[in-house]
C-alpha atoms as a PDB file:
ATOM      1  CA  UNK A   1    -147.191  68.258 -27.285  1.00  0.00           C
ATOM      2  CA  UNK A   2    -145.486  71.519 -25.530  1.00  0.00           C
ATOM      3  CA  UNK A   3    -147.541  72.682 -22.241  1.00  0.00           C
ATOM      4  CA  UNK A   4    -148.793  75.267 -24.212  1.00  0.00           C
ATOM      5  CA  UNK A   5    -150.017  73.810 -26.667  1.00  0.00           C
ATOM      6  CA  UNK A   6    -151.823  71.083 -24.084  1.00  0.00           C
ATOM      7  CA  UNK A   7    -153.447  74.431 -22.210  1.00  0.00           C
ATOM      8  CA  UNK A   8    -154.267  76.082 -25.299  1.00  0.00           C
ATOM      9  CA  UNK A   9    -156.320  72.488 -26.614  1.00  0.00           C
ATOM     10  CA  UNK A  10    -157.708  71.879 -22.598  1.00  0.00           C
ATOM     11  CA  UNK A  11    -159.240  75.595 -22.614  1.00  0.00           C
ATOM     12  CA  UNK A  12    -160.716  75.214 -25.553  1.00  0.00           C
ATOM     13  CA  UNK A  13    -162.038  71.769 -25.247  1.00  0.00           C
ATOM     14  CA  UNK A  14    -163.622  73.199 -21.975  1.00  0.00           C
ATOM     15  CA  UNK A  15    -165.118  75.791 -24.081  1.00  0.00           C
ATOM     16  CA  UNK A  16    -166.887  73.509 -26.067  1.00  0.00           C
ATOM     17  CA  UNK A  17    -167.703  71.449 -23.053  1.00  0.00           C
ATOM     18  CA  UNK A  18    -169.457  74.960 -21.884  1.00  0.00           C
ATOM     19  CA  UNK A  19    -171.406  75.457 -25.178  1.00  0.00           C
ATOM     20  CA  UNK A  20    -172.197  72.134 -25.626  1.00  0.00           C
ATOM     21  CA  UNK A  21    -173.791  71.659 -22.215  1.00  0.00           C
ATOM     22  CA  UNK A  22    -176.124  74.561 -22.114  1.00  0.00           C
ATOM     23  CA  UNK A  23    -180.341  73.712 -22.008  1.00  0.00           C
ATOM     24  CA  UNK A  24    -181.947  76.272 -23.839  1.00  0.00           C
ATOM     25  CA  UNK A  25    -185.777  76.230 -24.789  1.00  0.00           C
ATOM     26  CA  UNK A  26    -187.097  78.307 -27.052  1.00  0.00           C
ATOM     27  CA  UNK A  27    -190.395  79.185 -28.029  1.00  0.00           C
ATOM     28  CA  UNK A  28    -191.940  79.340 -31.592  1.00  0.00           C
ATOM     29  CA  UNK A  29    -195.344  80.155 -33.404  1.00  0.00           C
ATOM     30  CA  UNK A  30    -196.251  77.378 -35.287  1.00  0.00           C
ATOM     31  CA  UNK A  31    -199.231  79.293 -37.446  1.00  0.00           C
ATOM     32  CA  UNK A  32    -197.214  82.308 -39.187  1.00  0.00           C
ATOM     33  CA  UNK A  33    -194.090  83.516 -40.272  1.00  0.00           C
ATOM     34  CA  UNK A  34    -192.516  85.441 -37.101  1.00  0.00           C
ATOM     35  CA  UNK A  35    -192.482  89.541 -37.849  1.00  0.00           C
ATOM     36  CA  UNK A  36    -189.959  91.387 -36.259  1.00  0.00           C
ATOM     37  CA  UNK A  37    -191.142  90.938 -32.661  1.00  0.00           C
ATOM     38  CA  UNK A  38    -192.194  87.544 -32.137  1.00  0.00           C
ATOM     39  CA  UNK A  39    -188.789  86.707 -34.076  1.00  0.00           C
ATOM     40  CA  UNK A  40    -187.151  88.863 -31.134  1.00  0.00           C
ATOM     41  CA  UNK A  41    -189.481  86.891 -28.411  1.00  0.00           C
ATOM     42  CA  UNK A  42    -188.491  83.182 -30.215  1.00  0.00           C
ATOM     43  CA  UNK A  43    -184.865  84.437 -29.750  1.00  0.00           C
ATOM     44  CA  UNK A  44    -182.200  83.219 -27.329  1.00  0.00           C
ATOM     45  CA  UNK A  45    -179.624  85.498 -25.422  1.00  0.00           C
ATOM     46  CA  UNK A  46    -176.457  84.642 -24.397  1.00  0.00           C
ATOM     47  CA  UNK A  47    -175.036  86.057 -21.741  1.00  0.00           C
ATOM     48  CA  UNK A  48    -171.237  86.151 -21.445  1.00  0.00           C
ATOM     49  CA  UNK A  49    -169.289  87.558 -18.621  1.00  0.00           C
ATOM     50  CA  UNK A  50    -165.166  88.454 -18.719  1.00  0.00           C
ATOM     51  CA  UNK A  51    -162.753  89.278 -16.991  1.00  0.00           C
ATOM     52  CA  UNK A  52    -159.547  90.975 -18.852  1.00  0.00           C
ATOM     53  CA  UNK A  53    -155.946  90.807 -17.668  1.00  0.00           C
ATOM     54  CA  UNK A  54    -154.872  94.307 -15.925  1.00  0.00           C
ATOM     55  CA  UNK A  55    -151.750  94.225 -18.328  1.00  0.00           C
ATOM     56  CA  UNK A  56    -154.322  93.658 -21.018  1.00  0.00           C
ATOM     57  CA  UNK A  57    -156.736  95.978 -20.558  1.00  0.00           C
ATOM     58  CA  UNK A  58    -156.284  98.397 -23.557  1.00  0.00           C
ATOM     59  CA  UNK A  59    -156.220  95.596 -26.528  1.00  0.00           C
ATOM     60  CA  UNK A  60    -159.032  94.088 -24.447  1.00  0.00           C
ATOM     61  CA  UNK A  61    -161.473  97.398 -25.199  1.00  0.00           C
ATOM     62  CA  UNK A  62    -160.659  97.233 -28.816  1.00  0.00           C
ATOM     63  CA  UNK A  63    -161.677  93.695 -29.388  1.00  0.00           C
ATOM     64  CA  UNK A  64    -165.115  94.705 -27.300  1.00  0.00           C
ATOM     65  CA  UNK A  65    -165.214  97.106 -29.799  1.00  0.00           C
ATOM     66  CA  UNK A  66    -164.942  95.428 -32.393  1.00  0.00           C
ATOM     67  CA  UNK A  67    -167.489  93.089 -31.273  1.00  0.00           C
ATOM     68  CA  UNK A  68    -169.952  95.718 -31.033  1.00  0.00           C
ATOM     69  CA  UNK A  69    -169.398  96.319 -34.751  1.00  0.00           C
ATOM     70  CA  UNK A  70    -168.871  92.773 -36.262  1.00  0.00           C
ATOM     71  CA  UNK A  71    -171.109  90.454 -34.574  1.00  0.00           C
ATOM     72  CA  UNK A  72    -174.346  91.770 -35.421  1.00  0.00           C
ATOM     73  CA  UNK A  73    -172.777  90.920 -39.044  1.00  0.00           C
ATOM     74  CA  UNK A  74    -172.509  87.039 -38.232  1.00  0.00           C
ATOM     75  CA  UNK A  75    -175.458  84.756 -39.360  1.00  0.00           C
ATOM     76  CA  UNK A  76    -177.796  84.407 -36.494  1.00  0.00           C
ATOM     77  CA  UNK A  77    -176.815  87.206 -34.277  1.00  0.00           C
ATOM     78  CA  UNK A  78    -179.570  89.796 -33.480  1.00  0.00           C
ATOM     79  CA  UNK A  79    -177.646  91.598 -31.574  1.00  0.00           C
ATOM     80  CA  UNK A  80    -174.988  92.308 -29.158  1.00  0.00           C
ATOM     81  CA  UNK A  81    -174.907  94.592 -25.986  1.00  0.00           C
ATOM     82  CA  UNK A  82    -171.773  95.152 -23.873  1.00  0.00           C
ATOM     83  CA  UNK A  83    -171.088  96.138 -20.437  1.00  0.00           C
ATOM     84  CA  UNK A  84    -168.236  97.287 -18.550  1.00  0.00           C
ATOM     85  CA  UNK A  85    -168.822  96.739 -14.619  1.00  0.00           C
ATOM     86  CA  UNK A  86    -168.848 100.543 -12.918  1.00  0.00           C
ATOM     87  CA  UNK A  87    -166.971  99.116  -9.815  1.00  0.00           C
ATOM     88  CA  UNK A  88    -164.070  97.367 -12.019  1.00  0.00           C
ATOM     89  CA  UNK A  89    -163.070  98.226 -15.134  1.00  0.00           C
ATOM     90  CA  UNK A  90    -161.537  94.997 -16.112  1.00  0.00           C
ATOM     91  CA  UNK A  91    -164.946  93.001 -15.921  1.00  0.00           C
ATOM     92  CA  UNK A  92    -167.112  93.159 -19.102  1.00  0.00           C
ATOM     93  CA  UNK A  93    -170.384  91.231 -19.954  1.00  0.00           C
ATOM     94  CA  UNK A  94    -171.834  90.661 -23.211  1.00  0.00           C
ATOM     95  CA  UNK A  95    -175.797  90.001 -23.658  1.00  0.00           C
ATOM     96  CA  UNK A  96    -176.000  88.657 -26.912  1.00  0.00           C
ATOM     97  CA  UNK A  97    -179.302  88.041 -28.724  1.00  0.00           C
ATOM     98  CA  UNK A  98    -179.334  85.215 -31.267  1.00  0.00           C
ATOM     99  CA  UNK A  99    -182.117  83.558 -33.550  1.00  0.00           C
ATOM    100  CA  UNK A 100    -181.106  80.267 -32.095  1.00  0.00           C
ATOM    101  CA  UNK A 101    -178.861  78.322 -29.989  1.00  0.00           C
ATOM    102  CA  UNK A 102    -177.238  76.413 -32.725  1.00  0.00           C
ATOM    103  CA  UNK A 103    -176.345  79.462 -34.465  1.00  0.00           C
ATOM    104  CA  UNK A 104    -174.414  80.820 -32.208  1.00  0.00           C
ATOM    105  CA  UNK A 105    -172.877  77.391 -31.027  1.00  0.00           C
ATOM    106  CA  UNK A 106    -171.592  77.465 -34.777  1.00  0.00           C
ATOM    107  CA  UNK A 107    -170.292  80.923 -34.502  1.00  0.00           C
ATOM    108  CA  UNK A 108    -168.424  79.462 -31.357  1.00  0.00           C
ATOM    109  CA  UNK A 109    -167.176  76.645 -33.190  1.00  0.00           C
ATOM    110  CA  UNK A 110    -165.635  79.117 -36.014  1.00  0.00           C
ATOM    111  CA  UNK A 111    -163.784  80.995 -33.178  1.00  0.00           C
ATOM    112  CA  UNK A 112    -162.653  77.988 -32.012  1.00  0.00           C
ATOM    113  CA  UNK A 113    -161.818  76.356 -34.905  1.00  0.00           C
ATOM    114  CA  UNK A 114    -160.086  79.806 -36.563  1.00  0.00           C
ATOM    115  CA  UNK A 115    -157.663  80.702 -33.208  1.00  0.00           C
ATOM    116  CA  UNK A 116    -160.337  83.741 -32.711  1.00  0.00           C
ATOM    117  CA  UNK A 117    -160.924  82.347 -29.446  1.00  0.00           C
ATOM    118  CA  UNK A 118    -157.217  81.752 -28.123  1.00  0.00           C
ATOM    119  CA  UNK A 119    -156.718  85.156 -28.888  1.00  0.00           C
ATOM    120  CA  UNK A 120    -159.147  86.698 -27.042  1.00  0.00           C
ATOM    121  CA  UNK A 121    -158.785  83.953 -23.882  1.00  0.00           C
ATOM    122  CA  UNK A 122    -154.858  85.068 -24.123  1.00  0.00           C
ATOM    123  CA  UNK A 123    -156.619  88.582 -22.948  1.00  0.00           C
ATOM    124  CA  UNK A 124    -158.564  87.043 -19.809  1.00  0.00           C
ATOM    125  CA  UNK A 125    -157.846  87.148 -16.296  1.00  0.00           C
ATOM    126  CA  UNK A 126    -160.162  83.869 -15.897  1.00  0.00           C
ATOM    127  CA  UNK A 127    -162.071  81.644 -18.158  1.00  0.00           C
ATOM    128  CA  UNK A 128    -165.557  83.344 -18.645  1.00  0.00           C
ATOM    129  CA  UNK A 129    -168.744  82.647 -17.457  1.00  0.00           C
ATOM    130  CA  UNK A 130    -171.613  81.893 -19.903  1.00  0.00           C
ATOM    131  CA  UNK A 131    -175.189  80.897 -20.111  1.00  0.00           C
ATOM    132  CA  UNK A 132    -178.032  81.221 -22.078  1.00  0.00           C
ATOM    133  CA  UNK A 133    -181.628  82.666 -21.404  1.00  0.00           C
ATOM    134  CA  UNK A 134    -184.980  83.077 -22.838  1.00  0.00           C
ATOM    135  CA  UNK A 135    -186.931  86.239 -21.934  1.00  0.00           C
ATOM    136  CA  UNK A 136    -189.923  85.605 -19.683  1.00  0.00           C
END
């Protein structure tokens, strides 16, 4: 296996490692069908930060927005919210809102599993930084 190939398999693997190893608890009513809200409150968010490459920067922007636009569309996602740090441009971070944790671990798996993900890690500076939270 080329060196490439063997970094391109390690970073993703390390991905998964990531995903795989989050906690995540989530509350649920157990009496009714969630509306809107409680839905929203039973929710997860994932919060993703990046780092793009300085060379990178422009084709970095378009796949942010393009994330604003498709990944609402994805099974699971409530929705997506992206920042760009004021103090440097090349730092981003995503708070994503999902129904559950193993929805968006499948999304993951898709990206990884499709070469979605290589393609935007070819764009980073630094492997990102993810976790996921409940609101209090």
């Amino acid at each position: 296996m080329s060196d490439k190939n063997q970094y391109l398999l390690t970073r993703r693997n390390m991905l998964k490692t990531i995903v795989a190893g989050f906690t995540v608890a989530i509350s649920h009513s157990v009496l009714a069908l969630p509306n809107k809200q409680e839905k929203q409150n039973m929710s997860v968010n994932v919060i993703v930060s990046f780092e793009a490459k300085k060379e990178k920067i422009d084709e970095f922007n378009k796949i942010m927005s393009s994330v604003k636009t498709d990944l609402p569309k994805v099974n699971g996602c409530i929705s997506v919210n992206i920042f760009n740090s004021s103090t440097n441009e090349y730092k981003f971070t995503l708070v994503e809102t999902w129904e559950s944790k193993e929805l968006h671990q499948t999304h993951i798996d898709k990206l990884l599993k499709d070469g979605t993900w290589d393609m935007i890690a070819s764009h980073l500076s630094k492997d990102p930084k993810s976790d996921y939270f409940i609101k209090v």
